[in-house]
N, C-alpha and C. Protein backbone atom coordinates (compact mmCIF):
# COMPACT_ATOMS: atom_id res chain seq x y z
N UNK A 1 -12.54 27.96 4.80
CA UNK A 1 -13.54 27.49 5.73
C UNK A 1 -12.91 27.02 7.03
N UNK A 2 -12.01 25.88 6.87
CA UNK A 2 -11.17 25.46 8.57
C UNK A 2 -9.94 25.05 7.98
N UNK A 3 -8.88 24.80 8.69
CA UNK A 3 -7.68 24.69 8.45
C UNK A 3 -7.45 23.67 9.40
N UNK A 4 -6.71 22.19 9.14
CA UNK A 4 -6.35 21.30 9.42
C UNK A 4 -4.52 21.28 9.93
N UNK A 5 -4.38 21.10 11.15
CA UNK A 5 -2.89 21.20 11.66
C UNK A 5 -2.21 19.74 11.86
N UNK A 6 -0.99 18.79 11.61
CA UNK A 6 0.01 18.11 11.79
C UNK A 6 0.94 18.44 12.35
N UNK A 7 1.74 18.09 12.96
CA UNK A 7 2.68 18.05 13.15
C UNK A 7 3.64 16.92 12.96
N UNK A 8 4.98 17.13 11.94
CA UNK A 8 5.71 15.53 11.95
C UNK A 8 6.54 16.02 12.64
N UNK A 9 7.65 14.79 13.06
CA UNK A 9 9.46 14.85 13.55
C UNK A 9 9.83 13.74 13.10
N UNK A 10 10.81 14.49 12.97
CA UNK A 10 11.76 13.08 12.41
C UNK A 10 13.45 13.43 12.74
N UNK A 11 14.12 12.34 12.94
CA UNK A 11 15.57 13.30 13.75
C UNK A 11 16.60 12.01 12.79
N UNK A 12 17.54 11.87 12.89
CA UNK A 12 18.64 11.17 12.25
C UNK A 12 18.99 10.65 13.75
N UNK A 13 19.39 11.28 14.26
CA UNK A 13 19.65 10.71 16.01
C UNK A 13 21.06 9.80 15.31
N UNK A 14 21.61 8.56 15.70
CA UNK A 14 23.38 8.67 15.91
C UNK A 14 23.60 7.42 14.15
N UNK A 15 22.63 7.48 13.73
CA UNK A 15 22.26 6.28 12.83
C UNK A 15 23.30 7.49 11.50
N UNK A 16 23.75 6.96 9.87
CA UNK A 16 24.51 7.59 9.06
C UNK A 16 23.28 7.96 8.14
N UNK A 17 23.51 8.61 7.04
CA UNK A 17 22.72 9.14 6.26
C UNK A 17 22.86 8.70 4.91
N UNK A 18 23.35 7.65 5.05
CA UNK A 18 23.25 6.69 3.48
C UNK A 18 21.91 6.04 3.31
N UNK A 19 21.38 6.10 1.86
CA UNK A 19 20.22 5.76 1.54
C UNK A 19 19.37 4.36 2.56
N UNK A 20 20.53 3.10 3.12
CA UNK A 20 19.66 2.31 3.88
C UNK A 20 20.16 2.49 4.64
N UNK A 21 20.57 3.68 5.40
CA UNK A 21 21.41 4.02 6.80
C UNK A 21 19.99 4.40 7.74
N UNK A 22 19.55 5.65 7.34
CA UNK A 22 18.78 6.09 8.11
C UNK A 22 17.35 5.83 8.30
N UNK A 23 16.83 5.94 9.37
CA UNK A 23 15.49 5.63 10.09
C UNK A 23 14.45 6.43 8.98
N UNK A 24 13.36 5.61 8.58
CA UNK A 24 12.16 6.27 8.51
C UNK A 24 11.13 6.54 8.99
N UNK A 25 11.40 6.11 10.49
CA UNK A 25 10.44 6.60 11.43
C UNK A 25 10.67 7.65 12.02
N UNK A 26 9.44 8.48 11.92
CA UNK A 26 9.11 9.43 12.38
C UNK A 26 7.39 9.66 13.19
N UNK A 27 7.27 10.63 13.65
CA UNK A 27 5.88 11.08 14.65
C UNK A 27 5.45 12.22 14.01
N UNK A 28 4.16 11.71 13.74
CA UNK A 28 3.08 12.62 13.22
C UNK A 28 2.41 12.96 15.06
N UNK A 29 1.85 14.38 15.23
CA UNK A 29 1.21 14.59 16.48
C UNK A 29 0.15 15.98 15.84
N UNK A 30 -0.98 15.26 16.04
CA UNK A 30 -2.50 16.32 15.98
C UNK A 30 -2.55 17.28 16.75
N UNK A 31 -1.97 18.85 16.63
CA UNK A 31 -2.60 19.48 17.98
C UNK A 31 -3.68 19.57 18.24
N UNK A 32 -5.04 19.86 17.66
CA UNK A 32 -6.01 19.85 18.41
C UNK A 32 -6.44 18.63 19.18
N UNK A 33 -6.21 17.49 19.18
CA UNK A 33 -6.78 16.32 19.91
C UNK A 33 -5.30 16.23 20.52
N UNK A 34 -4.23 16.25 20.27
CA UNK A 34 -3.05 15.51 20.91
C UNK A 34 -2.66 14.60 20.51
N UNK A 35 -3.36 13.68 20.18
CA UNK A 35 -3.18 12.14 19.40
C UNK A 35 -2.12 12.39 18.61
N UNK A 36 -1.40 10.95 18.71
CA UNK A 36 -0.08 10.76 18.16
C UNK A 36 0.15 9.84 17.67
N UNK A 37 0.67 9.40 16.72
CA UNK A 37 1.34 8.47 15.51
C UNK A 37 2.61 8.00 15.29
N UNK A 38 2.97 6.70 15.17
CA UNK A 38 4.24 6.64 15.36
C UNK A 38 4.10 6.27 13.42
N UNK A 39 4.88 6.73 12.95
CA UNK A 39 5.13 7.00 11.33
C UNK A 39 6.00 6.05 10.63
N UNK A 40 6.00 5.75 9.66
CA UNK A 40 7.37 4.97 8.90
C UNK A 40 6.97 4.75 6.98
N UNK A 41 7.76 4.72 6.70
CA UNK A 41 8.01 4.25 5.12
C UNK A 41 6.91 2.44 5.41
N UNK A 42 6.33 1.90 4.00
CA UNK A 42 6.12 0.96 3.86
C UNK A 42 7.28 0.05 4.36
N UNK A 43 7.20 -0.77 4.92
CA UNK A 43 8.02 -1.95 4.75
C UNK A 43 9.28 -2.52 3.41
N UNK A 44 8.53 -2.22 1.99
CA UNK A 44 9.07 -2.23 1.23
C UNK A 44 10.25 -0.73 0.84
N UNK A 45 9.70 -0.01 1.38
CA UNK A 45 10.50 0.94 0.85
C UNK A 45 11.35 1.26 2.74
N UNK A 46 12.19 0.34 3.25
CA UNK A 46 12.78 0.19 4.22
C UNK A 46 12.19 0.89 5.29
N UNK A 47 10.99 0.91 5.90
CA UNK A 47 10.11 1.40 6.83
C UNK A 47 9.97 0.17 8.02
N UNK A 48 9.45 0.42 9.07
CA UNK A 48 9.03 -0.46 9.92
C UNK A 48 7.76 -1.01 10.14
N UNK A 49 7.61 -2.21 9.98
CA UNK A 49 6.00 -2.91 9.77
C UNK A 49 5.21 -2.52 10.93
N UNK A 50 5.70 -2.23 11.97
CA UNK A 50 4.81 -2.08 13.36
C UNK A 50 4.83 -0.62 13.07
N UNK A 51 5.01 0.13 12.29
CA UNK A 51 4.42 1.86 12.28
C UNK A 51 3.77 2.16 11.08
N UNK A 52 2.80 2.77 11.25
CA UNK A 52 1.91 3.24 10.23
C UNK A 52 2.45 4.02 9.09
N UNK A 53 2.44 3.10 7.46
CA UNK A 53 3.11 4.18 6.91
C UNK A 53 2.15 5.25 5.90
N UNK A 54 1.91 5.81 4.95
CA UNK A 54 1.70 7.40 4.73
C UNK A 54 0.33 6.09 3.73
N UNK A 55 0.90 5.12 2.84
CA UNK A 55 0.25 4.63 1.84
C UNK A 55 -1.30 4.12 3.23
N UNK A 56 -0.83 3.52 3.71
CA UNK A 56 -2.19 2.77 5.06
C UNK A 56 -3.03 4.21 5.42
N UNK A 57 -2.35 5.17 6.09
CA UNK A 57 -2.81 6.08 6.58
C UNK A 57 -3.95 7.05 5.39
N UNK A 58 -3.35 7.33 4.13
CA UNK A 58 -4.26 7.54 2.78
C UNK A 58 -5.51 6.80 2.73
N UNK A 59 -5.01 5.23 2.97
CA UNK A 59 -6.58 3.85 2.36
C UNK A 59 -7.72 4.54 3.97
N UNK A 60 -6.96 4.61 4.72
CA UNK A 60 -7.91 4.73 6.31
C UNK A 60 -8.32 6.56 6.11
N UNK A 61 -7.86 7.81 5.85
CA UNK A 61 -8.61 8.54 5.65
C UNK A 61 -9.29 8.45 4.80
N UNK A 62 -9.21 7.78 3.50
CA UNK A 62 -10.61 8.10 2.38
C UNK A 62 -11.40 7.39 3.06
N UNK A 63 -11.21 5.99 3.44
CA UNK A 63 -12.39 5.38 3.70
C UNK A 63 -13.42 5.75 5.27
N UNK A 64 -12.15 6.55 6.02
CA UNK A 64 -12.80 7.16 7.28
C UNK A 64 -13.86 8.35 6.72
N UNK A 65 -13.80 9.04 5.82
CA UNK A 65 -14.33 10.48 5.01
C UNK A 65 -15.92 9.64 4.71
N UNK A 66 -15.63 8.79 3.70
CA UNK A 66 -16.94 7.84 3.42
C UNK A 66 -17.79 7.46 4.48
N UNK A 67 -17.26 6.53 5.27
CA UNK A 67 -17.98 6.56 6.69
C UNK A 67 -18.70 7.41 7.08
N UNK A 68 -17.99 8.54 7.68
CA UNK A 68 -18.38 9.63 8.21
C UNK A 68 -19.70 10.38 7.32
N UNK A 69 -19.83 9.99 6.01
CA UNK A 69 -20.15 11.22 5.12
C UNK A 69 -21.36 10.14 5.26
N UNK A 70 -21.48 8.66 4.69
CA UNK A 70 -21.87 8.20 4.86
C UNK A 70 -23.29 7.70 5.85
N UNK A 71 -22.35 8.04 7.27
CA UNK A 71 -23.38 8.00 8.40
C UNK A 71 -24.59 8.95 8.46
N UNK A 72 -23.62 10.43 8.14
CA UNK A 72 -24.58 11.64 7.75
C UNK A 72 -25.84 11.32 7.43
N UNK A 73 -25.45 10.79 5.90
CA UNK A 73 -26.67 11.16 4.94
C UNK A 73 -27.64 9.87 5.08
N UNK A 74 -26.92 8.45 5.96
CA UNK A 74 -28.15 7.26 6.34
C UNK A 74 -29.04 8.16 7.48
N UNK A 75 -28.28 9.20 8.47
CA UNK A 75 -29.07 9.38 9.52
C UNK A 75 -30.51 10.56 9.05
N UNK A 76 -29.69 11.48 8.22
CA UNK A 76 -30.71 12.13 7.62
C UNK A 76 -32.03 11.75 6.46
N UNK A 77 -31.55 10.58 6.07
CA UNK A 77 -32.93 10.04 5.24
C UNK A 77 -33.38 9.12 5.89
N UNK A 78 -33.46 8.81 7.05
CA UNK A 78 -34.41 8.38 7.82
C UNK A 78 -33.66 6.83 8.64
N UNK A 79 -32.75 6.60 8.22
CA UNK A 79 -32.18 4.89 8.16
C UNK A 79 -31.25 4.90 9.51
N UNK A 80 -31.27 4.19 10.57
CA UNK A 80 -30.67 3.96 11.71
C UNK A 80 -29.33 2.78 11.41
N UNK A 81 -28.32 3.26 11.43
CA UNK A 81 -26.85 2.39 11.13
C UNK A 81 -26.82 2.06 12.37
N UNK A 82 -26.45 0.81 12.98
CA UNK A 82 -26.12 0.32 14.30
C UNK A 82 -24.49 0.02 13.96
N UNK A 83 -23.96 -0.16 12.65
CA UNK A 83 -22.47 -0.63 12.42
C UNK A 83 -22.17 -0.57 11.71
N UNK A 84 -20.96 -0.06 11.27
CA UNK A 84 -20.27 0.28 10.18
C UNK A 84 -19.05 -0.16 10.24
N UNK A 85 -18.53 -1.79 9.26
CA UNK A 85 -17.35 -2.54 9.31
C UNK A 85 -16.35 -2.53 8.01
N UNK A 86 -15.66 -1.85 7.81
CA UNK A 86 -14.79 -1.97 6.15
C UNK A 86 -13.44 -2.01 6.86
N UNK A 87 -13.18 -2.69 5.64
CA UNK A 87 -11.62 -3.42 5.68
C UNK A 87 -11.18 -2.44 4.35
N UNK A 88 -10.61 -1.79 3.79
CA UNK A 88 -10.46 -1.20 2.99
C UNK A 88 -9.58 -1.17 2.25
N UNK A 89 -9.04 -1.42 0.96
CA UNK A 89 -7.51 -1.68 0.67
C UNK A 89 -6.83 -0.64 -0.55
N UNK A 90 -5.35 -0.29 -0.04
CA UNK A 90 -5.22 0.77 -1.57
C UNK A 90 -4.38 0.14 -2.44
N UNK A 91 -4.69 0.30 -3.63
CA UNK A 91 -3.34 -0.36 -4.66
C UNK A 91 -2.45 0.63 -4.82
N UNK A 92 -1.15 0.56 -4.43
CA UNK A 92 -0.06 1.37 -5.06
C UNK A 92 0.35 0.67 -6.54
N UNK A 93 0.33 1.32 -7.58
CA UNK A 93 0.81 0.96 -8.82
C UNK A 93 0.90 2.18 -9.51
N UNK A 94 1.89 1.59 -10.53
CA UNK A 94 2.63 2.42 -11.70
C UNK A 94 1.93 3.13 -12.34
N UNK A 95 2.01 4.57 -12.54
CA UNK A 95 0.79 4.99 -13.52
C UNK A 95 1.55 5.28 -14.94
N UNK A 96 1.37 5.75 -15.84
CA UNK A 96 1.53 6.06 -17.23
C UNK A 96 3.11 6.58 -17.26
N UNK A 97 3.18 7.42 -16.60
CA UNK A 97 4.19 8.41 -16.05
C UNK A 97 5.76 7.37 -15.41
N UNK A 98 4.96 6.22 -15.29
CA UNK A 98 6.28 5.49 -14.28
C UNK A 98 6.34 5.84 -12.74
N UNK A 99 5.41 6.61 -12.11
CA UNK A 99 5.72 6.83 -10.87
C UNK A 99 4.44 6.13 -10.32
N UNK A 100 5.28 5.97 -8.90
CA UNK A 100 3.91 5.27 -8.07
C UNK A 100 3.01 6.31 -7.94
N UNK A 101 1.76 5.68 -7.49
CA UNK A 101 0.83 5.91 -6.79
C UNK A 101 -0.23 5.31 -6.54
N UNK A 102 -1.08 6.02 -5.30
CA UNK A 102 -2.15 5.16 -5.08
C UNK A 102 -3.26 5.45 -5.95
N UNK A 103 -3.59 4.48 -6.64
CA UNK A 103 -4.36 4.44 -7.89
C UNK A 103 -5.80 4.52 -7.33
N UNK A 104 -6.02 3.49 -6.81
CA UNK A 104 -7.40 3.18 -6.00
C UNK A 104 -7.92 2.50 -4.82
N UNK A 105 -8.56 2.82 -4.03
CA UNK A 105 -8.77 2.59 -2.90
C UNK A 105 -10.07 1.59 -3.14
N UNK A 106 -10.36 0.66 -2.54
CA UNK A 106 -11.31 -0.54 -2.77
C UNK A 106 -12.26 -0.31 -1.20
N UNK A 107 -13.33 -0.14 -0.97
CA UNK A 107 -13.72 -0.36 0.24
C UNK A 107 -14.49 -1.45 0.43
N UNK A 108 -14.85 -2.09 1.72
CA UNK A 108 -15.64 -3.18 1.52
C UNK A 108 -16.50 -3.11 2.90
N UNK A 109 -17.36 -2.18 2.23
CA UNK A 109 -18.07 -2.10 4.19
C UNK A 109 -19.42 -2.81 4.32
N UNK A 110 -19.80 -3.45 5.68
CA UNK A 110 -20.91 -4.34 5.93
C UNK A 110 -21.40 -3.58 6.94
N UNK A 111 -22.26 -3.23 6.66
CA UNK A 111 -23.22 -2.58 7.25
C UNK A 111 -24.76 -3.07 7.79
N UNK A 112 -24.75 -2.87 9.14
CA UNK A 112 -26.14 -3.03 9.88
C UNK A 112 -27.12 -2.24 10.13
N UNK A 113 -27.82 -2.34 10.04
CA UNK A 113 -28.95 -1.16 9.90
C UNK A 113 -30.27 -1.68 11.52
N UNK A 114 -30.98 -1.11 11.91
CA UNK A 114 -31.98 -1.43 12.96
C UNK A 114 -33.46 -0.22 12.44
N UNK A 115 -34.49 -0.83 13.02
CA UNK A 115 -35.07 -0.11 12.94
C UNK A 115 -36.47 -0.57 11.71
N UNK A 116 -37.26 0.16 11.62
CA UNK A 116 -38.19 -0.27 10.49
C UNK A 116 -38.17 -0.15 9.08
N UNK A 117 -37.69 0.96 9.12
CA UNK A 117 -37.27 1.91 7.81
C UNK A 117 -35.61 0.93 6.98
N UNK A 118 -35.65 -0.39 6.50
CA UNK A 118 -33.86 -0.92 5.97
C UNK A 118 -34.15 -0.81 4.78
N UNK A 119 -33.01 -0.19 4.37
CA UNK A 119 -32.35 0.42 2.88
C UNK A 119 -32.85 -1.03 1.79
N UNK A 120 -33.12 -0.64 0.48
CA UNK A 120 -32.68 -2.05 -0.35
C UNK A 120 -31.85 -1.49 -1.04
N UNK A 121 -31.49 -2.66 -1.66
CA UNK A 121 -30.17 -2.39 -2.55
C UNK A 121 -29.79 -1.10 -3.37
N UNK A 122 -31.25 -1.10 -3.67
CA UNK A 122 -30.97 0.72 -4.43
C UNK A 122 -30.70 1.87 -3.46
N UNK A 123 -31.40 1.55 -2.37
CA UNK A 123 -31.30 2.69 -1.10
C UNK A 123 -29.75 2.80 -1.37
N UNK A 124 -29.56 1.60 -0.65
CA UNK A 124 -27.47 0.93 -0.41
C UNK A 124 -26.80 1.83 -1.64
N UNK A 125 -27.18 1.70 -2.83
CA UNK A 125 -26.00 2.02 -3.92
C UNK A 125 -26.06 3.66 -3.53
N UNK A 126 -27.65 4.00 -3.66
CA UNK A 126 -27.41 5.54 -3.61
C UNK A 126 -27.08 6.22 -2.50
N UNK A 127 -27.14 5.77 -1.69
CA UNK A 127 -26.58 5.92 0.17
C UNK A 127 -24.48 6.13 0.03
N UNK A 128 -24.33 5.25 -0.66
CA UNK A 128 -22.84 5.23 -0.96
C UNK A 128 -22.12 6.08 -1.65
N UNK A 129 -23.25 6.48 -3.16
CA UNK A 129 -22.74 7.21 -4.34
C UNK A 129 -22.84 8.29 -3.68
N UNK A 130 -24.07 9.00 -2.81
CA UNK A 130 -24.20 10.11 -2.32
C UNK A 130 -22.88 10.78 -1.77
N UNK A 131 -22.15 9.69 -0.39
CA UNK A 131 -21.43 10.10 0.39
C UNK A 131 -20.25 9.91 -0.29
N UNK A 132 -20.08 9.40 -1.61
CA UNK A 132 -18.82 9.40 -2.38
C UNK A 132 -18.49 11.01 -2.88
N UNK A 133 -19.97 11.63 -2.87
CA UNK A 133 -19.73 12.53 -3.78
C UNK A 133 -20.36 13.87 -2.87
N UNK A 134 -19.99 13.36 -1.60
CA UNK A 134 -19.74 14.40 -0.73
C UNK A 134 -18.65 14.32 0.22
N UNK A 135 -18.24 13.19 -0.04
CA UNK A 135 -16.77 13.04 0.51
C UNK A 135 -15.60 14.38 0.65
N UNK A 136 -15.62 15.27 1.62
CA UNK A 136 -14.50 15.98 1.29
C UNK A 136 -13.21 15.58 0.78
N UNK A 137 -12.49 14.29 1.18
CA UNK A 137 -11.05 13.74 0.68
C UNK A 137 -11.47 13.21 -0.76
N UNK A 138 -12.40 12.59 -1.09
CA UNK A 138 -12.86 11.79 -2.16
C UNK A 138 -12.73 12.99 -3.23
N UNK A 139 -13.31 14.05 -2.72
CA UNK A 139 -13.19 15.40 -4.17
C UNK A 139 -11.71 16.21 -3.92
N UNK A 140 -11.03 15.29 -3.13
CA UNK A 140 -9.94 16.13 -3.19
C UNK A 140 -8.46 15.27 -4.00
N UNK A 141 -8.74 14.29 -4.04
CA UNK A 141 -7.62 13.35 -4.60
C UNK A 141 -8.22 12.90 -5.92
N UNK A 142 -7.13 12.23 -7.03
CA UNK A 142 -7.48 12.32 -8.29
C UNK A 142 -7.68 10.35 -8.16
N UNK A 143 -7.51 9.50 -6.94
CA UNK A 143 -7.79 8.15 -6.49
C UNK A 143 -9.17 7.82 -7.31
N UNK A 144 -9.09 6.33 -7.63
CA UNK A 144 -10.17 5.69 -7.80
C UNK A 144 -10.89 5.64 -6.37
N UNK A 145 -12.41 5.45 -5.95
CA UNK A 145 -12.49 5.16 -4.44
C UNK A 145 -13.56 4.47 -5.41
N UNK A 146 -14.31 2.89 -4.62
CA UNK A 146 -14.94 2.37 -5.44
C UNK A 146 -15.02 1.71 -3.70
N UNK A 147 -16.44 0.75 -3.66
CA UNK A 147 -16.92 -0.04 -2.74
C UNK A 147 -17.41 -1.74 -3.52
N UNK A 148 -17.47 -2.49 -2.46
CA UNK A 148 -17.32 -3.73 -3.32
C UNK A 148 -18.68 -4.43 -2.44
C-alpha cells in the first residue's frame, strides 16, 4: 500500500571502539518532511539524556497511531475533540526469554470534547477500543497498549 523512508547516521568520528568508547548518538532524518532527530541509546545503556532514544521514540509512535486513529473515528461518529493530552509511558522489562523488551505501553490521555453531542463513558471506552484496533502500529507490534 505505501512505504515509509528513514534515514539514520551514525559515524565513530576520532572517539575508540571499545564497548564504553564509542558514541551512541546518531541522526535519524525523514525524507519526505525533512525533519530530523538527534538519536541516542537510553541513558542507561550509555546514551545521552538530551537525545531521543529508540525505547521513547516506540512509547510516542504507538501512542501518536492511537491519537491519530482515535481523532478519526471521534470525528466520524459525530463527537468534536477540541484536545487531545497523553503522557504515555513504556515499560522495558525482561520477558520469559531473558531479553528486554518493551512489554507495554500505558497511555493516559485527557481528552476535551465541545459541542452538543459528549461521549459517556461507554462512548469513551468504545471510542478507544475502536482506534486500538485500528491502530496501524498497535496491529503491528506484539506490545501490550492499554489506556488508563
Amino acid at each position: 500500500m505505501s512505504e515509509h523512508h528513514a534515514t539514520l547516521l551514525w559515524s565513530r568520528g576520532e572517539s575508540g571502539f571499545g564497548y564504553k568508547e564509542y558514541s551512541r548518538t546518531h541522526d535519524w532524518t525523514f525524507p519526505r518532511s525533512g525533519q530530523g532527530v538527534q538519536a541516542a541509546a537510553a541513558p542507561a545503556f550509555l546514551g545521552k539524556a538530551d537525545c531521543v532514544d529508540p525505547e521513547e521514540a516506540f512509547t510516542a509512535a504507538l501512542a501518536s497511531c492511537h491519537l491519530l486513529t482515535f481523532l478519526a473515528i471521534a470525528s466520524m461518529s459525530g463527537f468534536v475533540v477540541d484536545r487531545y493530552d497523553d503522557s504515555p509511558v513504556g515499560h522495558l522489562e525482561k520477558g520469559e526469554d531473558g531479553k528486554l523488551w518493551l512489554a507495554r505501553v500505558v497511555m493516559h490521555p485527557k481528552i476535551v470534547f465541545s459541542g452538543e453531542k459528549q461521549p459517556t463513558p461507554e462512548d469513551l471506552a468504545r471510542l478507544h477500543e475502536k482506534a486500538h484496533h485500528e491502530c496501524f502500529l498497535a496491529n503491528s507490534v506484539k506490545t501490550e497498549v492499554t489506556w488508563a
